[in-house]
Protein backbone atom coordinates (compact mmCIF):
# COMPACT_ATOMS: atom_id res chain seq x y z
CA UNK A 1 -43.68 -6.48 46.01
CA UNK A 2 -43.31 -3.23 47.98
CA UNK A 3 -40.28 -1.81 49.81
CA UNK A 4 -42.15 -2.19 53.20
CA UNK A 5 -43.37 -6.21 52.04
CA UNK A 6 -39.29 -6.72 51.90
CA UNK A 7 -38.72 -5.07 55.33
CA UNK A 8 -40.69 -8.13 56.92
CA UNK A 9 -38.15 -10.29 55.65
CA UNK A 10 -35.85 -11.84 58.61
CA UNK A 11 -32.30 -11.46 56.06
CA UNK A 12 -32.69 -7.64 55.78
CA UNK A 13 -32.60 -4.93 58.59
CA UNK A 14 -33.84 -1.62 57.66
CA UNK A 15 -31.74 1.15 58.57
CA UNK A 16 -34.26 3.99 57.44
CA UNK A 17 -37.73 3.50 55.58
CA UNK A 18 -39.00 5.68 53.57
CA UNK A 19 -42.49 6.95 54.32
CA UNK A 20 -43.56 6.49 50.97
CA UNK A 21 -43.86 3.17 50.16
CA UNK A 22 -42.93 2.22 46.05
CA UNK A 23 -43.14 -1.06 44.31
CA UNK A 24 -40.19 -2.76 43.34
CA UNK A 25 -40.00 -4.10 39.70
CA UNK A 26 -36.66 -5.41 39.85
CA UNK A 27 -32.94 -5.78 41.60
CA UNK A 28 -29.69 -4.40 40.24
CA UNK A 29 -25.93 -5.22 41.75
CA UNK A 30 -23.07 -3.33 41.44
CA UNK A 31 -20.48 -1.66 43.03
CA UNK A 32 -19.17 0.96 40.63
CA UNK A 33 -21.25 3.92 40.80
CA UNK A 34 -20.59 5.09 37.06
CA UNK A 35 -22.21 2.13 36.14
CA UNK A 36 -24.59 1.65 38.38
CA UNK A 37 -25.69 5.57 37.03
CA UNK A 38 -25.97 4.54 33.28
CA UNK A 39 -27.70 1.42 34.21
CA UNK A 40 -29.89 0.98 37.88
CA UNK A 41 -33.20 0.41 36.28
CA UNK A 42 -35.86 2.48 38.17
CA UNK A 43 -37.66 1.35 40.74
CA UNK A 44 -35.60 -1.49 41.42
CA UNK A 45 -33.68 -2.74 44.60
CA UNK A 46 -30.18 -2.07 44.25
CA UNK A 47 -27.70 -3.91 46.37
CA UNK A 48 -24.50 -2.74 46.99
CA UNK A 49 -21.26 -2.76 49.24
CA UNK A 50 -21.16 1.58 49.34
CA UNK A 51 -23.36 2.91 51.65
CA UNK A 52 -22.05 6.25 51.23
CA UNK A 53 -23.25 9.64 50.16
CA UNK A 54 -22.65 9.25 46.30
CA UNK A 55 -24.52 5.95 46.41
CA UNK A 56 -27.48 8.08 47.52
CA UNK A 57 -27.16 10.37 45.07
CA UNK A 58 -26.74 7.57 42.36
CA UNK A 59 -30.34 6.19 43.73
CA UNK A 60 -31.90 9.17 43.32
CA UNK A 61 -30.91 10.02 39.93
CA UNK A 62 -31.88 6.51 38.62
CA UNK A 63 -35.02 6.49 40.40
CA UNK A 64 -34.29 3.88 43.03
CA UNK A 65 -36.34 3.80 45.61
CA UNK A 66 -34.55 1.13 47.74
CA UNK A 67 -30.35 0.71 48.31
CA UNK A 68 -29.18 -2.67 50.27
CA UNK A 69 -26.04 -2.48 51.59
CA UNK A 70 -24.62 -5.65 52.03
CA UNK A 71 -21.58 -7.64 54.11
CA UNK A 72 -22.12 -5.86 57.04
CA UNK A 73 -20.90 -2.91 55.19
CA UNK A 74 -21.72 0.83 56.93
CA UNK A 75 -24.28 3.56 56.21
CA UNK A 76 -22.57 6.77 56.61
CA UNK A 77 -24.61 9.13 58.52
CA UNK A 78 -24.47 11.87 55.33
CA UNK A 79 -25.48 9.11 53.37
CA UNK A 80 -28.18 8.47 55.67
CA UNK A 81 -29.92 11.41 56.41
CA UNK A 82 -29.90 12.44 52.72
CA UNK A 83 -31.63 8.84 52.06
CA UNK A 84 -34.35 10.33 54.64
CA UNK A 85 -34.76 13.48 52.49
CA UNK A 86 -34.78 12.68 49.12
CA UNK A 87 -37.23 9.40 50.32
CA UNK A 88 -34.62 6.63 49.40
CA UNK A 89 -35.26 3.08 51.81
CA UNK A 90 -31.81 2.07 53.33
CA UNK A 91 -31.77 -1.57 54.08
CA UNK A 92 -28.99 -3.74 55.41
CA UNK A 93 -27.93 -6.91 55.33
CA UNK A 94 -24.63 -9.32 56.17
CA UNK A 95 -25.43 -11.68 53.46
CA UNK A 96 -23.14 -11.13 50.15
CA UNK A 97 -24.53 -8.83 47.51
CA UNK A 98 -25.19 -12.27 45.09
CA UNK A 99 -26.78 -13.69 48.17
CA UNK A 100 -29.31 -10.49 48.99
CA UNK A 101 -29.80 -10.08 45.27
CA UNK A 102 -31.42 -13.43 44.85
CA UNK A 103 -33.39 -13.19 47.68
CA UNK A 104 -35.26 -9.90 46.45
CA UNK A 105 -35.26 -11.59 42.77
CA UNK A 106 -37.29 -15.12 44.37
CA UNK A 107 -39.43 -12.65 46.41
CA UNK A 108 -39.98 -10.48 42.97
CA UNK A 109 -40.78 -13.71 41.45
CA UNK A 110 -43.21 -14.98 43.79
């Protein structure tokens, strides 16, 4: 499935799309970024409450090429216009990170 496939779907709103478009092989959660650093398999989905300029920075050096940010949580707009230059899709969603996670795993598993 590719990041743009994922877009379609009526549970997520993207909030910038990358031009590029890259497969997705997989979804990670978590919230702690240190964590999330050691252990965000690449090109995966990662879903996540911090929509914030380190979480960018986290997808890029783990080779994630899509970051969900769920409960209604915010994008900052740092966060968001480095997600446009280093070609990182921003999606968001109100659903619960569990919720948005299993989503893009049944869609993955399709």
């Amino acid at each position: 499935m590719t990041v743009s496939q994922l877009a379609k779907h009526p549970s997520f709103t993207p909030a910038y799309l990358a031009s590029e478009d890259h497969t997705l092989t997989g979804v990670y959660c978590c919230d702690l970024l240190s964590v999330a650093m050691g252990r965000a398999p690449a090109d995966s989905a990662w879903v996540t409450v911090m929509g914030n300029l380190n979480a960018i920075a986290v997808a890029v050096l783990c080779d994630v090429p899509l970051l969900v940010i769920a409960e209604n949580m915010g994008i900052d707009e740092d966060a968001r216009k480095k997600a446009q230059e280093e070609g990182i899709s921003l999606f968001q969603t109100e659903l619960s990170v569990f919720d948005a996670a299993l989503i893009i795993h049944k869609a993955l598993s399709a």
